[in-house]
Protein backbone atom coordinates (compact mmCIF):
# COMPACT_ATOMS: atom_id res chain seq x y z
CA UNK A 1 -154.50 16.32 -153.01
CA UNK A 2 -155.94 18.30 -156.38
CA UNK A 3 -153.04 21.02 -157.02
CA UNK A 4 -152.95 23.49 -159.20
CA UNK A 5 -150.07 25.42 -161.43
CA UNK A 6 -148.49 28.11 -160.11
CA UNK A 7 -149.81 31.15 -162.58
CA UNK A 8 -147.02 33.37 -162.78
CA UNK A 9 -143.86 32.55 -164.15
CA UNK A 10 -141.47 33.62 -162.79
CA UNK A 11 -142.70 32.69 -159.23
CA UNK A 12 -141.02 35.60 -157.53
CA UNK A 13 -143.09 34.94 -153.94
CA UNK A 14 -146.53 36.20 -151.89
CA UNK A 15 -146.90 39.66 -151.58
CA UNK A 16 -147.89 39.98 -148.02
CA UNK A 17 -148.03 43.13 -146.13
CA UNK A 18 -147.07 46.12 -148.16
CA UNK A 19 -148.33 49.83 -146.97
CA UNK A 20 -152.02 49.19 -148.88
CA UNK A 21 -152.71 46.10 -146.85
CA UNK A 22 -152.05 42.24 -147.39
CA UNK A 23 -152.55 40.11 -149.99
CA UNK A 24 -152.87 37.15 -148.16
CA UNK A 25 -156.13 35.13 -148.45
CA UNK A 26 -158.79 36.61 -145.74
CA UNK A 27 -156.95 40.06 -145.10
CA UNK A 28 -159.50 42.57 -144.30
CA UNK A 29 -160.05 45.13 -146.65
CA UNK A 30 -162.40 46.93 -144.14
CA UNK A 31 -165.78 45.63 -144.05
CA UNK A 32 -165.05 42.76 -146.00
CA UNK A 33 -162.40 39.99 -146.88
CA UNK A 34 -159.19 39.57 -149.46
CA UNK A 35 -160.86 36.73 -151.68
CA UNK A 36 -157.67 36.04 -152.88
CA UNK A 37 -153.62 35.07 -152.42
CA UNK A 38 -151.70 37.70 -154.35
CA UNK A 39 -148.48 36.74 -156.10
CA UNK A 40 -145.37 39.17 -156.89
CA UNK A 41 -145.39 39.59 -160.52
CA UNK A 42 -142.63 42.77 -162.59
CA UNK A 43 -145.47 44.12 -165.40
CA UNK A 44 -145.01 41.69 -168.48
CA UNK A 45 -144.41 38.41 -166.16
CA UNK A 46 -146.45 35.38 -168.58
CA UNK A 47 -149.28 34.46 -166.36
CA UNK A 48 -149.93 30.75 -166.88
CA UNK A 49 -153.32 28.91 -166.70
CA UNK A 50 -153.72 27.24 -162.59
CA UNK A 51 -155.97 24.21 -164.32
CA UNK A 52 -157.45 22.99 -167.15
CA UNK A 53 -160.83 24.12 -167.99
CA UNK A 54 -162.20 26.67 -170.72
CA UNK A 55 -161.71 30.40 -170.47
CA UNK A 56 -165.21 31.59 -170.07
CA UNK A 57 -164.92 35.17 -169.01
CA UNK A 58 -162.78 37.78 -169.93
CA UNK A 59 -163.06 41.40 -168.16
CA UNK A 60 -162.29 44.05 -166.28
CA UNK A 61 -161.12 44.19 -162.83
CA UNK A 62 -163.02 47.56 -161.97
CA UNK A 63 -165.52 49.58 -163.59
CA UNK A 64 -163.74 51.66 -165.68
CA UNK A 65 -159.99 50.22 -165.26
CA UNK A 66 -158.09 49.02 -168.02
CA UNK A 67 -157.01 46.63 -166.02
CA UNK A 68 -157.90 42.89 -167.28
CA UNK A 69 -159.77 39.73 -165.48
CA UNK A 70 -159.78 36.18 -166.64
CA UNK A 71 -162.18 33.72 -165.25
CA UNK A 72 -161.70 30.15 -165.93
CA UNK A 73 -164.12 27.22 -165.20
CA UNK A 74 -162.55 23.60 -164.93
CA UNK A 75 -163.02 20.35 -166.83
CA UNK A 76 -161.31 17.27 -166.20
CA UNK A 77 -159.12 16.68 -163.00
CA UNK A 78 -160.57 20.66 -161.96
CA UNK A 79 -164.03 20.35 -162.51
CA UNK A 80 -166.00 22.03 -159.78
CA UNK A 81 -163.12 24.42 -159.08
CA UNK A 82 -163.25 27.93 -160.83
CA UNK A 83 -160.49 30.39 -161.11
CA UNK A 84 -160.28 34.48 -161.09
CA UNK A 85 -157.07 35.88 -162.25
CA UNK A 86 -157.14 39.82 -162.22
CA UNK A 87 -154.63 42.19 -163.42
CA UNK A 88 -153.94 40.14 -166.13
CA UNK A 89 -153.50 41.48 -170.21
CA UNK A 90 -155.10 38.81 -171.66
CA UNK A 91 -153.50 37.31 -175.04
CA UNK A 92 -155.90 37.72 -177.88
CA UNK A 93 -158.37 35.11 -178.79
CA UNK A 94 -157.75 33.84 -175.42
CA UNK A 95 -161.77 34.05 -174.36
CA UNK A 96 -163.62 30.54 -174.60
CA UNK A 97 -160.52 28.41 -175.20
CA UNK A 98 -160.15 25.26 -174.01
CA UNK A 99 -156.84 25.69 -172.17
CA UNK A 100 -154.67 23.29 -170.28
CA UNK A 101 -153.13 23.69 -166.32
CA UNK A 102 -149.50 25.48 -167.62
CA UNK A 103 -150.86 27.27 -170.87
CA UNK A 104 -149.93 30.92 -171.56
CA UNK A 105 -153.03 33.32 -170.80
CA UNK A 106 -151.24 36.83 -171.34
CA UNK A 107 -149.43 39.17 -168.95
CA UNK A 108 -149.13 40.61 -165.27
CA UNK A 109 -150.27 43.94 -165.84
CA UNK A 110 -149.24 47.25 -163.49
CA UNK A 111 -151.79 47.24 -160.96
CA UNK A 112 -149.28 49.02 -158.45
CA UNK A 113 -149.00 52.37 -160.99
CA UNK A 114 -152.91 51.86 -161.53
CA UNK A 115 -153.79 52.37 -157.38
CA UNK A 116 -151.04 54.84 -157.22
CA UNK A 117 -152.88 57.30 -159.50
CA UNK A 118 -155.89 56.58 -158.32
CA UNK A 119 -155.11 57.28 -154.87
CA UNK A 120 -152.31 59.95 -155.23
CA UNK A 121 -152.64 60.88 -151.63
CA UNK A 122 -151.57 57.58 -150.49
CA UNK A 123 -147.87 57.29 -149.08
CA UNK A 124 -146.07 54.18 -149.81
CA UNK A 125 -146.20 51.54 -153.06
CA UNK A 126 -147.90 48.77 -153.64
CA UNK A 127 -146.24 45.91 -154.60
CA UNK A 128 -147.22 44.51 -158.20
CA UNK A 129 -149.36 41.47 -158.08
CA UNK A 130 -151.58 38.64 -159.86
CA UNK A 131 -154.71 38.11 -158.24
CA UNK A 132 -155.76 34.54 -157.83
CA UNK A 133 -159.15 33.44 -156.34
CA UNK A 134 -160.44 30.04 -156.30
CA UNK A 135 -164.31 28.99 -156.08
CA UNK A 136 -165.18 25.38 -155.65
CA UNK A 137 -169.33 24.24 -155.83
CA UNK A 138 -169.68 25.97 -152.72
CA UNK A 139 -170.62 29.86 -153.55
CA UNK A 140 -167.46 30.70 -151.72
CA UNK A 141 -163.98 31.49 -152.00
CA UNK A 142 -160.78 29.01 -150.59
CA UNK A 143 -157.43 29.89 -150.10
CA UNK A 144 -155.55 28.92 -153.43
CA UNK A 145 -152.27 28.62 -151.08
CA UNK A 146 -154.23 25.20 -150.58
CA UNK A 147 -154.00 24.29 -154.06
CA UNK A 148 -150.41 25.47 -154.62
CA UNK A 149 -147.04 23.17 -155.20
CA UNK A 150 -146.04 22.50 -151.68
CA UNK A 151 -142.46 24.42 -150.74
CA UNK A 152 -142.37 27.32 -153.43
CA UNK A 153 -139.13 29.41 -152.41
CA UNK A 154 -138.65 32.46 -153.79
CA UNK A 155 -135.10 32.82 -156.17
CA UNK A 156 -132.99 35.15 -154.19
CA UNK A 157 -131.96 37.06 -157.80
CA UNK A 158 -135.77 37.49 -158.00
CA UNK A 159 -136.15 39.04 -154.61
CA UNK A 160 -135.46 42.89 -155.84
């Protein structure tokens, strides 16, 4: 089975259900579903590269947001699969490197604080996350969790 690396290091766990909604892969976000797995990341967490490819796109999340995107298109053992990390700072001259599955791309940005202003009237926080989607040929997403080192536990110092 073709895995991938786990993008965040530390791996502090899934977010799951916090008071905006899940971040587990298929959630509904209303008329529409999550695209993604979301992964626990504390704001300057080093978000790693899930497989080797070239970084071919480097963005925004949203219109207007200063919050970052990373798209990276695989070569090698990957080819065919294409990754979307979002909330990520991206290191600089990271856009159209070659990169390998476990290189540095930058850092887990604060998308929690970003929502929470956004959305003032909202009760309850979001939990801070890195956004993973993965595309293979198809023009769809799969579940990354699929893709993922079998048996990640969450570190119990990590937890709070």
């Amino acid at each position: 089975m073709l895995r991938i690396h786990v993008p965040v290091r530390p791996f502090r766990g899934y977010r799951g259900m916090d008071s905006w909604g899940s971040g587990n892969f298929g959630a509904s976000r209303g008329g529409r579903a999550h695209k993604g797995l979301d992964l626990i990341t504390v704001v300057g967490d080093v978000i790693l590269s899930p497989i080797t490819g070239t970084v071919d796109h480097i963005g925004i999340a949203y219109a207007g947001a200063s919050l970052g995107s990373i798209h990276i298109e695989g070569t090698g053992e990957h080819a065919g699969m294409r990754i979307k990390l979002l909330y990520v700072l991206p290191d600089p001259g990271i856009g159209g490197r070659r990169v390998k599955a476990g290189d540095r791309l930058g850092e887990a940005q604060d998308v929690a604080s970003y929502w929470a202003a956004k959305e003032p009237g909202h009760t309850g926080a979001m939990t801070n996350h890195l956004h993973i989607e993965t595309w293979l040929t198809e023009p769809q997403a799969v579940s990354p969790a699929q893709y993922l080192p079998e048996g990640l536990v969450v570190s119990p110092d990590l937890t709070a």
